[in-house]
Protein backbone atom coordinates (compact mmCIF):
# COMPACT_ATOMS: atom_id res chain seq x y z
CA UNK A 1 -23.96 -11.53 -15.12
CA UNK A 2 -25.22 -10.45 -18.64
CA UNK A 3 -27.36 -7.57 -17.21
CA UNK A 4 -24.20 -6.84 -14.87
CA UNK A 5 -21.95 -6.34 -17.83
CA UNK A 6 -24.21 -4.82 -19.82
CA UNK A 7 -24.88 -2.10 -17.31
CA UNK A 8 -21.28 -1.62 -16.90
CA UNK A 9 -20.57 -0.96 -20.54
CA UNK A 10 -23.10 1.21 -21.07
CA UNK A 11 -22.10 3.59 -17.87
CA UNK A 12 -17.84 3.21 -18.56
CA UNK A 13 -17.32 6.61 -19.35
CA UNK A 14 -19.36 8.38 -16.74
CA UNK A 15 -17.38 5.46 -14.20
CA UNK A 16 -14.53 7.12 -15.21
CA UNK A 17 -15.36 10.71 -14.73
CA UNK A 18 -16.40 9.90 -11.27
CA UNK A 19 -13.05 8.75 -10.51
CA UNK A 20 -11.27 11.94 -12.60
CA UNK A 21 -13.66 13.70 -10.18
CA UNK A 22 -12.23 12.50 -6.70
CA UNK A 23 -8.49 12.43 -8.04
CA UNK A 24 -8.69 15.86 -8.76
CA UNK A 25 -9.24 16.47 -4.91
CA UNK A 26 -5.60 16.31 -3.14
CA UNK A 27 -6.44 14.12 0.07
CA UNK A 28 -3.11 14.10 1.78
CA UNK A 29 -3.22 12.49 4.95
CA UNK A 30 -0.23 13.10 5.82
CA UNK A 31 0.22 17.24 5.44
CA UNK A 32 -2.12 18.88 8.17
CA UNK A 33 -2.72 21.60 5.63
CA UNK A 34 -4.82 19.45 3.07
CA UNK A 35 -6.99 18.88 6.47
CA UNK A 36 -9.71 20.10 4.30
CA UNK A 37 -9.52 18.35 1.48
CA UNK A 38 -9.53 15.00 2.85
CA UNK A 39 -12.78 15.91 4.66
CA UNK A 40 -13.72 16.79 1.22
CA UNK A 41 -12.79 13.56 -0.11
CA UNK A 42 -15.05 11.77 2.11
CA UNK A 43 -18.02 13.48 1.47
CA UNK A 44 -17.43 12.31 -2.27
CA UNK A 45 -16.81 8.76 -1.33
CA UNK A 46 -20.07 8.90 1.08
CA UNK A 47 -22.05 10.62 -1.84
CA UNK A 48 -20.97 7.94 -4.05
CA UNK A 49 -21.73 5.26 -2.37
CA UNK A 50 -25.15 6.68 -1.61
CA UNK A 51 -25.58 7.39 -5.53
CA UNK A 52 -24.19 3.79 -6.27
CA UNK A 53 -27.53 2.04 -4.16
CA UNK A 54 -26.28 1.91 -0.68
CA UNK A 55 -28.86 1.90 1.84
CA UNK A 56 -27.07 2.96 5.06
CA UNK A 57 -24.19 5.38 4.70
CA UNK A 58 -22.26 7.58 7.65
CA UNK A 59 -19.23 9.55 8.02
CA UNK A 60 -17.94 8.81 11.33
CA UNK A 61 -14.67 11.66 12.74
CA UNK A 62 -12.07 9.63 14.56
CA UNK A 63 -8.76 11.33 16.26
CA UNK A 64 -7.81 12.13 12.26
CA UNK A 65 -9.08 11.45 9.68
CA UNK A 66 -12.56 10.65 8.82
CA UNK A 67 -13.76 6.79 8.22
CA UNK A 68 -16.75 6.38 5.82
CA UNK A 69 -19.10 2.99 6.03
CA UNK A 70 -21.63 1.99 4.27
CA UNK A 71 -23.90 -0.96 4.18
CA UNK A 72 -26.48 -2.76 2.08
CA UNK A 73 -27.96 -5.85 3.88
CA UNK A 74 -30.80 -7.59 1.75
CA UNK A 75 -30.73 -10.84 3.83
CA UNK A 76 -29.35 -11.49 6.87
CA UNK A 77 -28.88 -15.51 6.59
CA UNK A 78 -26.44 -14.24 3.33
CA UNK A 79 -22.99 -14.45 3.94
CA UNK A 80 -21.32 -10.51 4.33
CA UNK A 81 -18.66 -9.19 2.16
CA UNK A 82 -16.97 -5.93 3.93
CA UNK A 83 -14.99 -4.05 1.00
CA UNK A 84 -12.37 -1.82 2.61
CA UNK A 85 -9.82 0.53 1.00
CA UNK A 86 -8.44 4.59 1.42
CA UNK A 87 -9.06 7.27 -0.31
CA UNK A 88 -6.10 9.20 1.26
CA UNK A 89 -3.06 9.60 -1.19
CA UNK A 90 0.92 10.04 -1.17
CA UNK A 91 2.55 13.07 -1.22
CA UNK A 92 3.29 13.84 -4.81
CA UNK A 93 6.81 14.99 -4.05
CA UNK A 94 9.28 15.66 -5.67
CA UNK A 95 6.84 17.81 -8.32
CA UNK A 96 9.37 17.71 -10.89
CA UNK A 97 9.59 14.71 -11.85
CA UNK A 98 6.09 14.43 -13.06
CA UNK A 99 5.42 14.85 -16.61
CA UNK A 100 1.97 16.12 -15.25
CA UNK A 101 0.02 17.91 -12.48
CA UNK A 102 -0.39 15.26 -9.89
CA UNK A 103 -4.14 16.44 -9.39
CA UNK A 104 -4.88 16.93 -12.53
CA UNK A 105 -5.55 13.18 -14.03
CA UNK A 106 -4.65 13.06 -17.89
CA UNK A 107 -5.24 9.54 -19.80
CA UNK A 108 -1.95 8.72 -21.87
CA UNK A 109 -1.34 5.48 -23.92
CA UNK A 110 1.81 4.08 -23.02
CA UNK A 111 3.71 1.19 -24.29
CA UNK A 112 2.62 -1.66 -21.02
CA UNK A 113 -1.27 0.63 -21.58
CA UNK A 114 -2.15 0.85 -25.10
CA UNK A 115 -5.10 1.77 -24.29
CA UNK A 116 -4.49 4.41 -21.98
CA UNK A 117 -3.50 4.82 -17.99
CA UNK A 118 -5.02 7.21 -15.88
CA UNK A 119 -2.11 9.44 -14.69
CA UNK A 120 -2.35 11.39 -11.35
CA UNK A 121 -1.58 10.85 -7.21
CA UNK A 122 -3.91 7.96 -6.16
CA UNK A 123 -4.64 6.85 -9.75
CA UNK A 124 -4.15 3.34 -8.50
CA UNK A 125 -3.28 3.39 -5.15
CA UNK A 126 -5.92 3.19 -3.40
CA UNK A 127 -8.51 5.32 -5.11
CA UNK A 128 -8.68 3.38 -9.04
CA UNK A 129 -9.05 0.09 -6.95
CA UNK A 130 -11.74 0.94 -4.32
CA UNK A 131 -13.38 2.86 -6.43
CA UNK A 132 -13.98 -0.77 -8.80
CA UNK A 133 -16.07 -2.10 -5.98
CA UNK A 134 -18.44 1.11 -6.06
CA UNK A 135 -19.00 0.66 -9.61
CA UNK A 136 -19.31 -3.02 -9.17
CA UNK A 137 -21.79 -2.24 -6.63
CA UNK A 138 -23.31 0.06 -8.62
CA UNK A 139 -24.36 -2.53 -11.46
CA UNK A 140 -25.23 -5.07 -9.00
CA UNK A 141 -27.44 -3.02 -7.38
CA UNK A 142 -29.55 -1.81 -10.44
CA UNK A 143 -29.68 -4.86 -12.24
CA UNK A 144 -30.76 -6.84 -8.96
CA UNK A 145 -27.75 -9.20 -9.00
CA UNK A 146 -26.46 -9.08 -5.55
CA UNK A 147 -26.26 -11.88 -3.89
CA UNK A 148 -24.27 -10.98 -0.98
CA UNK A 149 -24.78 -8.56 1.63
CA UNK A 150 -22.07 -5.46 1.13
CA UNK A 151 -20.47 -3.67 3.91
CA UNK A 152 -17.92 -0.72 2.77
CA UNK A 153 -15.32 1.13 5.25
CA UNK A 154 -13.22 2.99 3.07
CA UNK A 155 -10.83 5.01 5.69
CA UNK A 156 -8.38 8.44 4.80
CA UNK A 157 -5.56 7.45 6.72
CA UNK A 158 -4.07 4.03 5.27
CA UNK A 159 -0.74 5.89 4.15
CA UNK A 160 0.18 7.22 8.13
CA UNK A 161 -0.36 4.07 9.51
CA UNK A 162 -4.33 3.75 10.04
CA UNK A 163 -3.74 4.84 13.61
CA UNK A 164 -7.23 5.21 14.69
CA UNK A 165 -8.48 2.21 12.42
CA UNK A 166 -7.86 -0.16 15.14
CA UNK A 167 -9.95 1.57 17.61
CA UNK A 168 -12.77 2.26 15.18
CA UNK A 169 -12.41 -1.60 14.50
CA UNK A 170 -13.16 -2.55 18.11
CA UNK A 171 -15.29 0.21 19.09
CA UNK A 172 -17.84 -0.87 16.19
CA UNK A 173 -17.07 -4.61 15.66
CA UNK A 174 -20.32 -5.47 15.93
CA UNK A 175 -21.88 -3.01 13.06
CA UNK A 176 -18.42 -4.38 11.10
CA UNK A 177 -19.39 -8.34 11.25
CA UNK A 178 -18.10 -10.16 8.22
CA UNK A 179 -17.44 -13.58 6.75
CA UNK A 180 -14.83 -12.07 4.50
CA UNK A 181 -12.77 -8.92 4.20
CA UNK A 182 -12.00 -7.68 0.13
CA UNK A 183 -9.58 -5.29 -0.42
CA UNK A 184 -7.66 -4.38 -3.94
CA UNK A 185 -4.65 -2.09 -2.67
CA UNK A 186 -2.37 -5.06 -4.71
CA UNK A 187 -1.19 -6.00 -8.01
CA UNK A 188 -1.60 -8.31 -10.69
CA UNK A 189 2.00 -10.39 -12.33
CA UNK A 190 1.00 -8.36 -15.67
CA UNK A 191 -2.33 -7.58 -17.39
CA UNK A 192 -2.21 -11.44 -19.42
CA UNK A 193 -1.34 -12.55 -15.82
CA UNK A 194 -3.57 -12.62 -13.35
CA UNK A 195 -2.33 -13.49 -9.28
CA UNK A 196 -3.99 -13.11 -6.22
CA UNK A 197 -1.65 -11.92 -3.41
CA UNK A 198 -1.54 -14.43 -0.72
CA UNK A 199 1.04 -12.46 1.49
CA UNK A 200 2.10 -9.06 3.15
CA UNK A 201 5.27 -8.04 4.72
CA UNK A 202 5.21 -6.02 8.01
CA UNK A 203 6.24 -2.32 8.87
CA UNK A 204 8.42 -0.65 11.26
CA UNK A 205 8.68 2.80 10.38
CA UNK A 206 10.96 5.03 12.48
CA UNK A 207 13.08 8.68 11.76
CA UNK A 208 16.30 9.41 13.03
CA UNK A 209 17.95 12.49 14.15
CA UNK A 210 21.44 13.21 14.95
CA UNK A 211 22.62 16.02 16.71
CA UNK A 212 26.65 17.35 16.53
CA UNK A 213 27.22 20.89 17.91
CA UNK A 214 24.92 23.14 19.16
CA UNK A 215 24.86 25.28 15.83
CA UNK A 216 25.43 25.25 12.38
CA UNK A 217 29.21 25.78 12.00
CA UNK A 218 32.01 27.38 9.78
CA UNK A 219 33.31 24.39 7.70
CA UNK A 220 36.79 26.07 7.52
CA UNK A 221 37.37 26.99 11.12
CA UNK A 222 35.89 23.49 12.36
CA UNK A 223 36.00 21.20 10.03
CA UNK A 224 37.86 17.78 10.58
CA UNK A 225 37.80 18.86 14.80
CA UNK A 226 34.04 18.19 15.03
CA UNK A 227 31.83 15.70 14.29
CA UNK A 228 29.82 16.80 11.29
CA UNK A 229 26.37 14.97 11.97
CA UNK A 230 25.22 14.35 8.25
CA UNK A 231 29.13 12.49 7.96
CA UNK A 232 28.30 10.65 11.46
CA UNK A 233 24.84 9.80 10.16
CA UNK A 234 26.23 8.62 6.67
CA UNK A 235 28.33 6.23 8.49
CA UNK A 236 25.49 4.66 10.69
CA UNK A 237 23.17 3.94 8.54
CA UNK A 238 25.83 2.48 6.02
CA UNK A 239 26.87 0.11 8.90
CA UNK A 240 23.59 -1.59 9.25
CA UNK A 241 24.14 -4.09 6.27
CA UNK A 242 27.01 -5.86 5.33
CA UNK A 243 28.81 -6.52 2.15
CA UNK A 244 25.66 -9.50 1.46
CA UNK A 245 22.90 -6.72 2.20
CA UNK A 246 21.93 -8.70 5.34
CA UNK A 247 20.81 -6.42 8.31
CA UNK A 248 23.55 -5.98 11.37
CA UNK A 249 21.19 -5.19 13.21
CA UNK A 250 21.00 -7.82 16.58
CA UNK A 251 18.32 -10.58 16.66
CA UNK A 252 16.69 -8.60 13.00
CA UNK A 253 16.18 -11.86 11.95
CA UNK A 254 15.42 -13.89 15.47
CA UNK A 255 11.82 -14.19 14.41
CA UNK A 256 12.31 -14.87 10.61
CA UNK A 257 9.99 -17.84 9.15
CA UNK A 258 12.60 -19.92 7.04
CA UNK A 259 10.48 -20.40 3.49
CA UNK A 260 10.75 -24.36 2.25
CA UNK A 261 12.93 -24.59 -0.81
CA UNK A 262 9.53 -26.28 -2.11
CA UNK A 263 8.20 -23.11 -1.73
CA UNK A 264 10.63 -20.87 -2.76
CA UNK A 265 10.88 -22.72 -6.41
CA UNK A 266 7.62 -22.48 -7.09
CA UNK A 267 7.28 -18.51 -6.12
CA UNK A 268 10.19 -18.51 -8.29
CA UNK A 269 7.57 -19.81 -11.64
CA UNK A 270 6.24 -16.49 -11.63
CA UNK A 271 6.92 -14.95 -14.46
CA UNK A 272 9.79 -12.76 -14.21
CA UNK A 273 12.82 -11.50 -16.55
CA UNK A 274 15.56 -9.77 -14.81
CA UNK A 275 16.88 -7.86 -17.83
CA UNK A 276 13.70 -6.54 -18.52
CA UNK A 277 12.95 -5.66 -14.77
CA UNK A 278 16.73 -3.71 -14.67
CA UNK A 279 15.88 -2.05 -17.87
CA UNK A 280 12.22 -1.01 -16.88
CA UNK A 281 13.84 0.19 -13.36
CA UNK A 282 16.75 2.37 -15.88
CA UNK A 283 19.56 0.06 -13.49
CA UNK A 284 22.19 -2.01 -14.86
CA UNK A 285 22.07 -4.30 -11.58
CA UNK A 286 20.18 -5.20 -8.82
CA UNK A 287 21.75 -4.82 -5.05
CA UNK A 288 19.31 -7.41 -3.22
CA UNK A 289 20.53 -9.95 -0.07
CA UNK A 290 22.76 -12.61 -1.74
CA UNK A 291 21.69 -15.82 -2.04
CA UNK A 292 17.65 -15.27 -3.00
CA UNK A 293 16.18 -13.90 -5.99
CA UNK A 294 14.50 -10.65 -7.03
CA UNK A 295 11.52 -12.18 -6.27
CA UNK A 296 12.77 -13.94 -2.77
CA UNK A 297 14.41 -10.61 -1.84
CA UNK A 298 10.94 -8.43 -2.58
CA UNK A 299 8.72 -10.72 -0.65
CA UNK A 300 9.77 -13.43 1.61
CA UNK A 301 12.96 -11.49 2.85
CA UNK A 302 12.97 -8.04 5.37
CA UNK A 303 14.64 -5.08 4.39
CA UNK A 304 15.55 -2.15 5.29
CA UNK A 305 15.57 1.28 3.22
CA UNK A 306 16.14 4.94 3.52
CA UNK A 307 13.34 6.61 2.46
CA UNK A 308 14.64 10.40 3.10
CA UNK A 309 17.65 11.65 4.36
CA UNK A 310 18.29 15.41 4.63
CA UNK A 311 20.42 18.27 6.64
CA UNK A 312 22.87 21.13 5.94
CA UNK A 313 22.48 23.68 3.34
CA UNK A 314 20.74 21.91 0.23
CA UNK A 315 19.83 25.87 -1.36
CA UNK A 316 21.11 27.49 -4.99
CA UNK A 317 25.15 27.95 -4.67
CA UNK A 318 27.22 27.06 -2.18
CA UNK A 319 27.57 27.31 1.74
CA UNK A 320 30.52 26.14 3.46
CA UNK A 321 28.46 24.69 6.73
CA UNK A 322 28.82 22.05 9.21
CA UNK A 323 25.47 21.13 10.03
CA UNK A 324 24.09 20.90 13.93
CA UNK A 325 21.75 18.13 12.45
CA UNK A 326 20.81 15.50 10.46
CA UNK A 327 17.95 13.45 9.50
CA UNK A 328 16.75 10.57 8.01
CA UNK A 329 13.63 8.22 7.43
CA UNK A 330 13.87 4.44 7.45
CA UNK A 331 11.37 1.85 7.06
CA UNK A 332 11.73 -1.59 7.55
CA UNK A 333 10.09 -4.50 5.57
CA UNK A 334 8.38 -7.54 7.79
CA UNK A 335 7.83 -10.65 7.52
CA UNK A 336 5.99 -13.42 9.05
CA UNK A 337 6.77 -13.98 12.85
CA UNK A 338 8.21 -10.44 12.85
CA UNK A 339 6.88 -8.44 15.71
CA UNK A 340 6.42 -4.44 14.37
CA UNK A 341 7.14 -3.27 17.96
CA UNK A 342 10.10 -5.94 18.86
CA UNK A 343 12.08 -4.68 15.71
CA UNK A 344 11.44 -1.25 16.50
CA UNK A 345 13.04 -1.26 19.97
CA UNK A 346 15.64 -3.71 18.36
CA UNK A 347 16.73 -0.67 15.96
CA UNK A 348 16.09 2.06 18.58
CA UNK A 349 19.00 -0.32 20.92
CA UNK A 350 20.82 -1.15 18.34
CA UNK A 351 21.12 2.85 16.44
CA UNK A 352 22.05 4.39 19.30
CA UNK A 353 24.48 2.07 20.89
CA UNK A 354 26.49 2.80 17.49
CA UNK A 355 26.52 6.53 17.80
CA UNK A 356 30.04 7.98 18.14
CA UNK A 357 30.52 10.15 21.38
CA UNK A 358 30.42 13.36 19.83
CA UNK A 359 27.10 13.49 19.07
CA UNK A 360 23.43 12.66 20.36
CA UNK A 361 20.87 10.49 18.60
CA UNK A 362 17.31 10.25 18.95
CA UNK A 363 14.68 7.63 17.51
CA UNK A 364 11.19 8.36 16.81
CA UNK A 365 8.74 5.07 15.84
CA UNK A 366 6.43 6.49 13.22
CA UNK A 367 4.14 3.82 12.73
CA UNK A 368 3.99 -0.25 11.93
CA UNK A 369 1.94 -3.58 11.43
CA UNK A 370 2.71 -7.14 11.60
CA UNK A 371 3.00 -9.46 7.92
CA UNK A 372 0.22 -11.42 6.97
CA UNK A 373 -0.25 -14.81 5.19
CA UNK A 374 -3.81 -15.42 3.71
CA UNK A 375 -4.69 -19.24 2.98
CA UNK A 376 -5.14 -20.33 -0.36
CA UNK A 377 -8.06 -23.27 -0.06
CA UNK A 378 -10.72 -21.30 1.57
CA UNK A 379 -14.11 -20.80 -0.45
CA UNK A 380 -13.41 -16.83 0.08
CA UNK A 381 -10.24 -17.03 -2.21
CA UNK A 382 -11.61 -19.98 -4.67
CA UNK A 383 -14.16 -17.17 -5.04
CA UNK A 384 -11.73 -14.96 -6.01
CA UNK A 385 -9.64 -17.15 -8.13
CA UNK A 386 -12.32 -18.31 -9.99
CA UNK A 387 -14.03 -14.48 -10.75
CA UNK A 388 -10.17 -13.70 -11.58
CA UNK A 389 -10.08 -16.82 -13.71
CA UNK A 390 -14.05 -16.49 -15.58
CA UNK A 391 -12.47 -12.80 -16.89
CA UNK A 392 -8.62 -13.49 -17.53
CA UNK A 393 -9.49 -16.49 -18.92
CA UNK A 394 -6.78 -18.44 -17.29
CA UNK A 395 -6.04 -19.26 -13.38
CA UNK A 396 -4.36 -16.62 -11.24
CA UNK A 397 -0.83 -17.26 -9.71
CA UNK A 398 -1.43 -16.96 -5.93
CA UNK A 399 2.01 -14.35 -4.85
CA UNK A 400 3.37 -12.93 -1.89
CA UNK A 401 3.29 -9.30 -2.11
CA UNK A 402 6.51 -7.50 -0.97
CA UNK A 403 4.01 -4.40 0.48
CA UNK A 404 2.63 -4.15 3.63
CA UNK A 405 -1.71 -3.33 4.36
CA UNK A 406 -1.10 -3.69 8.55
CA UNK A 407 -4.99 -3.61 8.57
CA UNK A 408 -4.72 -7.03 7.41
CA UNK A 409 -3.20 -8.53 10.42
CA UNK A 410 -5.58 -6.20 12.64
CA UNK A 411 -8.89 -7.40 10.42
CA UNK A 412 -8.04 -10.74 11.64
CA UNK A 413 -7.45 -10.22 14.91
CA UNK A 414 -10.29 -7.87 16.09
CA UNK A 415 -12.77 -9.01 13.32
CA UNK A 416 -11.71 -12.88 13.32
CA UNK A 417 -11.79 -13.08 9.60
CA UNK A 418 -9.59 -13.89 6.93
CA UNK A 419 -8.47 -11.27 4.16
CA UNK A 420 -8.82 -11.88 0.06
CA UNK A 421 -6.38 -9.50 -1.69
CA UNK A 422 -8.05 -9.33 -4.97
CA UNK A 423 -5.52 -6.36 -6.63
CA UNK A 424 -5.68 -4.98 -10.21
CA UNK A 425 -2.51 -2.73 -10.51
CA UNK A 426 0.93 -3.16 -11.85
CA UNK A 427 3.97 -3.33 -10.12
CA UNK A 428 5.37 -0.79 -12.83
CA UNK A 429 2.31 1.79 -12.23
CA UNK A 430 4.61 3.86 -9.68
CA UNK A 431 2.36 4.35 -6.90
CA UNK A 432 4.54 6.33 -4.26
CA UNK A 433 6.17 7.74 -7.18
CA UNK A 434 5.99 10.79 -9.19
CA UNK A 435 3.81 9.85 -12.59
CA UNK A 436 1.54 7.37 -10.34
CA UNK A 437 -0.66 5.93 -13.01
CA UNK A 438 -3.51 3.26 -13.63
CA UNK A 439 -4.45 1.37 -16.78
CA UNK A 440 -8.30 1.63 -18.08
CA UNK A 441 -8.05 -2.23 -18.91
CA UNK A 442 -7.45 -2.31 -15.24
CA UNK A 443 -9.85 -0.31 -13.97
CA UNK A 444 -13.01 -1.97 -16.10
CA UNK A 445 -11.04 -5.61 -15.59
CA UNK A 446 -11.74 -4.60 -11.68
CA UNK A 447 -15.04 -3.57 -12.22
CA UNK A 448 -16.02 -6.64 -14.75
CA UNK A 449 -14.62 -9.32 -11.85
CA UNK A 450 -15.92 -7.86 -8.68
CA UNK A 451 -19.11 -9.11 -9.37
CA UNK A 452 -18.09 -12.91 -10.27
CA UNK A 453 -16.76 -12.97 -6.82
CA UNK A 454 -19.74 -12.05 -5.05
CA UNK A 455 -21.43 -14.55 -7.21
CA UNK A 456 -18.92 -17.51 -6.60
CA UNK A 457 -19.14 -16.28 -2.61
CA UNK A 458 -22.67 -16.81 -2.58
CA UNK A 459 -22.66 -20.47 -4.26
CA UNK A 460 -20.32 -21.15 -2.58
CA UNK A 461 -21.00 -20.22 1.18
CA UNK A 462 -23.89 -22.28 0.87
């Protein structure tokens, strides 16, 4: 490990330019029209990998997006570590709001970073944090110090959904075999903190549409005689919780695994102040389901959330129109026992048995994956809470995770193997968000512990 470390602080900077490098590339998945650069995105990811000391690497096209693997086998009767992450990014709406060009990564020192984050779309989520185990590769690789075999599928379509993942997954299970499956796409409590997440909520992801007249209307001549469908829509979506936050939706919660008060009190150790969560978050409450805490609500609890809502005339000035349409975006938050599909068709029932007659609704499913719990006493996570622990220098907290990575839940069913969620972000880096950022100590802490755990994997497995 000394000739690991060594090699990664003498090649830290030009790590780091590497990773300016591919976050300067916009890899959308999700707008057709950045097509190009996500293709572009993988070639950089294959190159790397090929630079870093892999021996096999391929691009492989699916449906969307392409899926790059790599894989460096130096003895078969070793136990296999496949590393998988995205290199596809958010949409950095609304532009704005950052204090920066999204793709074009500036390091600022900020008050939770002294020593600088790495500002820009993708900083941390997912490119930062698969772009650790590259490095990490890297130095084992040079300095002769891996003792696992290393698989990598790093895919560009994690943020719609991984549609074609699954079918890659099956098509190819054999060239995929595994004993473990590491991904960092999670967080740490805080930077003297460590955790390991130990849990995923599910996703159903669906938009709405509601349709009133057949044409956008005068406001004056037919106002208050017609339904106005952004009013209509307003209404329905404020309907589906009560005056507790709970869901009105029928059998929601059917399927809901009730957590053991044992349980919930010691989730609720984690450290956690509320004042300084509201004040971080600029709120002067929280709005959560009564009756569980921040940290119940964000992790063992579903939700449900707008996550876009739009219609009418939203231009410069004013425009006295009643919309034909309106639209919104919800997602819904998972969790164990939760079918993705079940809830969907429970909301699609549900949405459109409240619509008022004078208009029309219609439900599209966007995409979804089923919650995942990851055990705690295997020797893949001891692996990974004892790298965690040699370079924090104290245990990490195992956490649920109030996210959702549906590839875990398919991992384990196509692949038969269990996930470690080995994460170096913050909650407070504002992935999704405009000013997405990721701390250096992060970054090298990633780098600096990747290698532990292919160490401890190999005693280990044994």
């Amino acid at each position: 490990m000394q000739k690991v470390q060594a090699y990664i602080d003498n090649n830290k900077d030009r790590f780091l330019e590497e990773l300016m490098v591919m976050l300067r590339i916009p890899s959308i998945s999700a707008d057709p029209k950045y097509k190009e650069d996500v293709a572009k995105n993988a070639s950089f990811v294959a190159e790397s990998l090929t630079k870093a000391g892999c021996a096999h690497v391929k691009i492989y096209p699916t449906k969307g997006h392409p899926i790059v693997y790599g894989e460096h086998i130096i003895d078969k009767k070793l136990p296999t570590v496949l590393v998988y992450g995205h290199y596809d990014v958010q949409p950095p709406d609304p532009m704005d709001l950052w204090d920066s060009p999204p793709f074009e990564p500036v390091i600022k020192k900020t008050k939770i970073h002294p020593k600088g984050a790495i500002f820009a779309r993708g900083a941390c989520d997912d490119k930062g944090q698969f772009f650790m185990h590259v490095k990490a590769f890297e130095a084992m690789v040079k300095t002769e110090s891996l003792g696992c075999n290393v698989k990598f599928m790093i895919e560009g379509e994690e943020e719609i959904g991984s549609s074609n993942l699954g079918d890659f997954c099956s098509e190819y299970k054999d060239m995929l075999k595994c004993n473990v499956v590491l991904i960092s796409d999670t967080s740490v409590i805080a930077n003297d903190v460590p955790s390991i997440t130990v849990g995923l909520r599910g996703l159903s992801y669906v938009e709405v549409e509601v349709t009133g007249p057949n044409k956008d209307l005068h406001s004056g001549v037919y106002g208050g005689a017609v339904a106005n469908p952004l009013q209509v829509l307003s209404d329905m979506i404020a309907s589906l919780k009560d005056k507790n936050k709970k869901i009105t939706i029928p059998g929601f919660y059917d399927d809901v695994v009730v957590v053991s008060a044992k349980e919930r009190k010691a989730m609720n150790m984690a450290p956690f102040n509320k004042d300084v969560y509201m004040k971080a978050l600029g709120v002067k409450d929280t709005m959560g389901e009564k009756g569980y805490t921040v940290l119940e609500q964000t992790s063992i609890r579903p939700t449900l959330e707008i996550n876009g809502m739009w219609g009418g005339y939203i231009g410069e000035g004013a425009k006295t129109v009643l919309p034909s349409k309106a639209y919104a975006k919800i997602s819904m938050r998972l969790v164990p026992n939760q079918q993705s599909d079940k809830i969907t068709k429970l909301f699609k029932k549900h949405f459109e048995s409240i619509a008022p007659a004078g208009v029309t609704v219609k439900v599209t499913p966007h995409h979804g994956g089923e919650a995942a719990v990851t055990p705690s006493d295997t020797p893949e996570y001891m692996a990974a809470a004892q790298a965690m622990k040699t370079t924090y220098g104290k245990d990490p907290i195992p956490v649920r995770g109030g996210g959702s990575i549906p590839i875990v839940a398919l991992f384990e069913k196509v692949l038969k193997v269990k996930t470690v969620l080995m994460g170096f972000g913050l909650d407070s880096d504002d992935i999704h968000s405009p000013n997405e950022h990721y701390g250096l100590f992060n970054f090298y802490k990633g780098i600096e512990t990747i290698p532990y755990f292919f160490e401890n994997y190999a005693q280990l497995k044994k």
